[in-house]
N, C-alpha and C. Protein backbone atom coordinates (compact mmCIF):
# COMPACT_ATOMS: atom_id res chain seq x y z
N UNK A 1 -96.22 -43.58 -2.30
CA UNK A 1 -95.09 -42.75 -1.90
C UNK A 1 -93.79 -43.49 -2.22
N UNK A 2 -92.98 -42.69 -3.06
CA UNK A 2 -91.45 -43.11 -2.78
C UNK A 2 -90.38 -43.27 -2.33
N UNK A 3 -89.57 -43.99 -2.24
CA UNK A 3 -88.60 -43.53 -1.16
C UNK A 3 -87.52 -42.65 -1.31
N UNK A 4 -87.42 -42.07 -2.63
CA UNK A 4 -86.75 -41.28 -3.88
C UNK A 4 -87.63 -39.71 -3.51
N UNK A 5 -87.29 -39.30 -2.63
CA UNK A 5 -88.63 -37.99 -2.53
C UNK A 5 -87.43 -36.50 -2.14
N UNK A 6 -87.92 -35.47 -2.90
CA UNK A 6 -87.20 -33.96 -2.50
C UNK A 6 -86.73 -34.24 -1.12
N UNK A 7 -85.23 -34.36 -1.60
CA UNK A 7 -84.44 -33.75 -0.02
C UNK A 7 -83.53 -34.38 0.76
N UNK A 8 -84.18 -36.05 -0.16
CA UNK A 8 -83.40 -37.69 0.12
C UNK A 8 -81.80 -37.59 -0.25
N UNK A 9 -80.69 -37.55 0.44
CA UNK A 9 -79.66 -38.19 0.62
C UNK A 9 -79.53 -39.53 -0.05
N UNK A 10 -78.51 -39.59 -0.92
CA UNK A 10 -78.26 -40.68 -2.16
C UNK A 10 -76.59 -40.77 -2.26
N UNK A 11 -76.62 -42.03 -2.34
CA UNK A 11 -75.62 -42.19 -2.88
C UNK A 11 -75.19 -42.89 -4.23
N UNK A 12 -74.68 -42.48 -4.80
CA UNK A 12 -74.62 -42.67 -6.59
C UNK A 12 -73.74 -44.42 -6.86
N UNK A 13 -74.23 -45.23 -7.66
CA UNK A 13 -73.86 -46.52 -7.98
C UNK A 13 -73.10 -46.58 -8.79
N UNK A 14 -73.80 -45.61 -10.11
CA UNK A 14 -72.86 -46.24 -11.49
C UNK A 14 -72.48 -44.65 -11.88
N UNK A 15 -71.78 -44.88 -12.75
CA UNK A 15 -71.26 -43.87 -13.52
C UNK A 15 -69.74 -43.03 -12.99
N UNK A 16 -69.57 -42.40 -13.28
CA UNK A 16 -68.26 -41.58 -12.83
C UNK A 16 -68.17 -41.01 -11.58
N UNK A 17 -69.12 -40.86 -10.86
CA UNK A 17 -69.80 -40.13 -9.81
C UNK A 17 -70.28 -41.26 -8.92
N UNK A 18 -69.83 -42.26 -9.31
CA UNK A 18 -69.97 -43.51 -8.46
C UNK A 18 -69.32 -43.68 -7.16
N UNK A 19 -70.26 -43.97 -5.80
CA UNK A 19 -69.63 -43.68 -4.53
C UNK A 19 -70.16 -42.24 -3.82
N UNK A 20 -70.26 -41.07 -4.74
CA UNK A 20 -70.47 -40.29 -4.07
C UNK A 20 -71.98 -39.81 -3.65
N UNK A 21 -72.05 -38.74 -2.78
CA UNK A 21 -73.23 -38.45 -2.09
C UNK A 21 -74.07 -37.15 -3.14
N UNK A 22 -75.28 -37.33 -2.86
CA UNK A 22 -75.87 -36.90 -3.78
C UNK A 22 -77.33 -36.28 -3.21
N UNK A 23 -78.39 -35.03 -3.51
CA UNK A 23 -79.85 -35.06 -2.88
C UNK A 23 -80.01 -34.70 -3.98
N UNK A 24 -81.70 -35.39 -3.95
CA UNK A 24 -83.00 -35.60 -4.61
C UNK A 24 -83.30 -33.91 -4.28
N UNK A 25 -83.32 -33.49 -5.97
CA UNK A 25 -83.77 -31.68 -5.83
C UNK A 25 -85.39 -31.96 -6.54
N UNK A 26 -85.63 -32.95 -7.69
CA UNK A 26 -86.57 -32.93 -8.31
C UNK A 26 -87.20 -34.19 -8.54
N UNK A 27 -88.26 -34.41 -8.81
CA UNK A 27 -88.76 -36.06 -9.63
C UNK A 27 -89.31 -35.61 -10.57
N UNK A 28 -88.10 -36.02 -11.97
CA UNK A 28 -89.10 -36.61 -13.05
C UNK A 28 -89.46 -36.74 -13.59
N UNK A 29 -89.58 -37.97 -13.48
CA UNK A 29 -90.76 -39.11 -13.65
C UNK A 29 -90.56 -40.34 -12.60
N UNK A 30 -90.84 -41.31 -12.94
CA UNK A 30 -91.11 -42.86 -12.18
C UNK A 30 -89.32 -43.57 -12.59
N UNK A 31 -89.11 -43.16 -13.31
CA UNK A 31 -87.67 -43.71 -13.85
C UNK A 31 -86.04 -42.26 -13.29
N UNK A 32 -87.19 -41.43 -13.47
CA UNK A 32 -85.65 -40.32 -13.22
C UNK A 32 -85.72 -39.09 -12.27
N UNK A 33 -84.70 -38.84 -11.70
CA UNK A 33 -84.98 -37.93 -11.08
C UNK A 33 -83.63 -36.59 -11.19
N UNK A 34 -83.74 -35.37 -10.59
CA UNK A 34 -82.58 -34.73 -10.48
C UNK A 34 -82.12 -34.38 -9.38
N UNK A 35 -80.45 -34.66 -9.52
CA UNK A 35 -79.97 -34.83 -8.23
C UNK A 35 -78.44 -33.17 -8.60
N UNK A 36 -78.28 -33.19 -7.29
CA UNK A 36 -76.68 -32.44 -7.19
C UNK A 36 -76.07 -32.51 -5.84
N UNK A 37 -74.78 -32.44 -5.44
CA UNK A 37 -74.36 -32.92 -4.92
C UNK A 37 -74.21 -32.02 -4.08
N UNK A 38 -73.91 -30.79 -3.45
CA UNK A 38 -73.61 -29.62 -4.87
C UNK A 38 -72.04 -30.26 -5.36
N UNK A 39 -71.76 -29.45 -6.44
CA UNK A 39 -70.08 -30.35 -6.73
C UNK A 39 -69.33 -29.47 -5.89
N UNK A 40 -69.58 -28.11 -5.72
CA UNK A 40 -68.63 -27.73 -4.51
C UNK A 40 -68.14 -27.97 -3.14
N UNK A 41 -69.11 -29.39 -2.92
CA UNK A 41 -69.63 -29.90 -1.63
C UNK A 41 -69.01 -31.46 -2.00
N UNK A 42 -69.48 -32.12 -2.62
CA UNK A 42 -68.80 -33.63 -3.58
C UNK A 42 -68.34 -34.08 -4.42
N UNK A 43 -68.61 -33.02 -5.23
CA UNK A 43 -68.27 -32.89 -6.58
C UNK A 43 -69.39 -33.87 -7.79
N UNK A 44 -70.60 -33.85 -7.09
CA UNK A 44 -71.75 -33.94 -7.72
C UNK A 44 -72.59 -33.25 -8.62
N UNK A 45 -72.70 -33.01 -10.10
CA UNK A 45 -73.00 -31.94 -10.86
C UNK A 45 -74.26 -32.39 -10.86
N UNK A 46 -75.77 -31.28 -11.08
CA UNK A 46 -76.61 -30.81 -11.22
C UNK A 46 -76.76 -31.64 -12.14
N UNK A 47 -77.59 -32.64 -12.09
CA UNK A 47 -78.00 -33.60 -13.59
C UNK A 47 -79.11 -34.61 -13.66
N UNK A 48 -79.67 -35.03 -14.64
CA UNK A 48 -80.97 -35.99 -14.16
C UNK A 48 -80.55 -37.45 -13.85
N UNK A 49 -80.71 -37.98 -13.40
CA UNK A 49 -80.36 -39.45 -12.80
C UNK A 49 -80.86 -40.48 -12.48
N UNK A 50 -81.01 -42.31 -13.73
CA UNK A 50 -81.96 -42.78 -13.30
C UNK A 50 -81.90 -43.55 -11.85
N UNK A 51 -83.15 -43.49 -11.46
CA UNK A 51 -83.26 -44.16 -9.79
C UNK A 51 -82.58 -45.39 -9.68
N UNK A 52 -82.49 -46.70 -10.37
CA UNK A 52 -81.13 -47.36 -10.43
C UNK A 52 -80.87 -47.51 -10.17
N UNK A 53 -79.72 -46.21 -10.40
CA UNK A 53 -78.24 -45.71 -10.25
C UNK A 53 -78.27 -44.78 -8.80
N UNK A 54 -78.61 -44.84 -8.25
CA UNK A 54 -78.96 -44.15 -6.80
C UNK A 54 -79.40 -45.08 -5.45
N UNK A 55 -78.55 -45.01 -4.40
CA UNK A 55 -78.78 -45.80 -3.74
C UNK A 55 -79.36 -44.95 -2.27
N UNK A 56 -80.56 -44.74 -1.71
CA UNK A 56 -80.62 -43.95 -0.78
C UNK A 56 -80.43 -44.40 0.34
N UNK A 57 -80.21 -43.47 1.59
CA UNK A 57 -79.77 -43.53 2.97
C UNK A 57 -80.76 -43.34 4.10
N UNK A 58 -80.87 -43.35 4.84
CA UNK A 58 -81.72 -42.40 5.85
C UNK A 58 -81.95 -41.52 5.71
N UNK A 59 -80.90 -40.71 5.94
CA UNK A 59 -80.94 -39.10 6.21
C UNK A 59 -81.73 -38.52 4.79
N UNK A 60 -82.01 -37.11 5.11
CA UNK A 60 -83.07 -36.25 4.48
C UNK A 60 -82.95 -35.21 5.02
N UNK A 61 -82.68 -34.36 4.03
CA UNK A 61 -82.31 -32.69 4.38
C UNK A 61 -84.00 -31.83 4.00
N UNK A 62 -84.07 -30.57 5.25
CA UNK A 62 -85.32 -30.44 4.38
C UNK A 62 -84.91 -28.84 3.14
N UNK A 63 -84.96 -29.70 2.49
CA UNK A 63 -85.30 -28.45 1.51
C UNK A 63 -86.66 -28.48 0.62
N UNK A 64 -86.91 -26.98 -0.54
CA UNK A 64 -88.09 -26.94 -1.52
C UNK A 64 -87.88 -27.95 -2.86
N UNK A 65 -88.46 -27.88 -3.92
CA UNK A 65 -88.15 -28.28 -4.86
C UNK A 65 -87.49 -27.93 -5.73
N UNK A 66 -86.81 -28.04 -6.70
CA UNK A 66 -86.16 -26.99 -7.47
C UNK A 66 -85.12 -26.17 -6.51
N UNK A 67 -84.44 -26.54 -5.47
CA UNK A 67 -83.63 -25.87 -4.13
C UNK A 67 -82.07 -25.47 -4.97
N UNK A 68 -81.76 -24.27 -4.94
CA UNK A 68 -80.17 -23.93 -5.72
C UNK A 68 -79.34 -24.85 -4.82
N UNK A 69 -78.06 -24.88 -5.27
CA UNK A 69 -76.87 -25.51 -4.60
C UNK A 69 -76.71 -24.83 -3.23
N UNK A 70 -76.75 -23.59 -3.58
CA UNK A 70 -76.76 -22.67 -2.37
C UNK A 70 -77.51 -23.14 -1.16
N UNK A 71 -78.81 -23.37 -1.32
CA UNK A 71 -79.84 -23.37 -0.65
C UNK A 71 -79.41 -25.10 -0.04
N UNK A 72 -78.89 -25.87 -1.12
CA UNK A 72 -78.29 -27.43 -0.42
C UNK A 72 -77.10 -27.38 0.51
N UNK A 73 -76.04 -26.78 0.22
CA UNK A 73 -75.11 -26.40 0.96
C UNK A 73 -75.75 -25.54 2.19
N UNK A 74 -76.85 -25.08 2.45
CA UNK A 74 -77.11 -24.22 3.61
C UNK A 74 -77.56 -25.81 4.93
N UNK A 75 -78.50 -26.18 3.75
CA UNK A 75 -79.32 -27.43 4.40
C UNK A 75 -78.14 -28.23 5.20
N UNK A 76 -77.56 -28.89 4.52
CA UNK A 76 -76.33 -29.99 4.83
C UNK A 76 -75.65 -29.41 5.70
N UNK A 77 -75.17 -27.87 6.31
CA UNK A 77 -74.29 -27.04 7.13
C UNK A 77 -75.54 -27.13 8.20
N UNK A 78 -76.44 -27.02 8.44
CA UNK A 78 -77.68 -26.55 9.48
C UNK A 78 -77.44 -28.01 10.03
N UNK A 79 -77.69 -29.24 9.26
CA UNK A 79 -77.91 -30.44 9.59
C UNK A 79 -76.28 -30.97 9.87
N UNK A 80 -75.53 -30.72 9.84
CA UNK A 80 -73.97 -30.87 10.12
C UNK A 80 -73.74 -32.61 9.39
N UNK A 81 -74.07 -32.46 8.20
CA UNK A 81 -73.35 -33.23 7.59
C UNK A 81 -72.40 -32.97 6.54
N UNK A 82 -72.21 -32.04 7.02
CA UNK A 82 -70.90 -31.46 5.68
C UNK A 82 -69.87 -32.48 5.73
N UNK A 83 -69.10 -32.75 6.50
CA UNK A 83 -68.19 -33.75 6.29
C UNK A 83 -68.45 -35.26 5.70
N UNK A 84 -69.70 -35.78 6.13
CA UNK A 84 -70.73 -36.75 5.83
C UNK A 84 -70.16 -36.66 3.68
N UNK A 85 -71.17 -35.93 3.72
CA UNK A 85 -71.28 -35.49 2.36
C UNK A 85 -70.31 -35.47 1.39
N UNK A 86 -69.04 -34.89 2.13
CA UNK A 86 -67.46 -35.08 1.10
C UNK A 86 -67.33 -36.53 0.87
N UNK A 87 -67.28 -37.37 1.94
CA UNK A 87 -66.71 -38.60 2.15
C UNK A 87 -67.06 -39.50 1.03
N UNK A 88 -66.04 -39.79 0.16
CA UNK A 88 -66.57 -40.88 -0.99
C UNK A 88 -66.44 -42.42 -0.17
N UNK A 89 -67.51 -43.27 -0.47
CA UNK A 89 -67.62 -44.65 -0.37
C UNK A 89 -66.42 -45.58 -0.99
């Protein structure tokens, strides 16, 4: 089991998007996974991302696999981390 699993709360290391908050929608493979932020929420775009570059947290939203932005933004509002989520590092 990984610790990189559907639903995981991340926060991003490298790249442009560095600092911000991010969930695990998909795995994969062993090297990559896909994450979104949603960007209307962090400004995290829908993209594949190697594990790396991802630093995870505790928290864990539950969502499916393949979950729309929609469906992340519902999660993160139920679980009241919306503000959580804006906040860049």
């Amino acid at each position: 089991m990984t610790i990189l699993d559907v639903g995981r709360i991340c926060v991003k290391k490298l790249g442009r998007e560095a600092g911000r908050k991010c969930v695990v929608v998909d795995i994969i493979d062993k090297s990559f996974v896909l994450v979104t932020g949603p960007q209307a929420l962090s400004g995290v775009k829908r993209r594949r991302a190697n594990v790396n570059h991802l630093e995870p947290i505790a928290a864990k939203l539950k969502v499916t696999r393949q979950a729309s932005d929609e469906d992340i933004i519902k999660a993160v509002e139920a679980e009241g981390k919306t503000e959580e989520m804006k906040a860049n590092l």
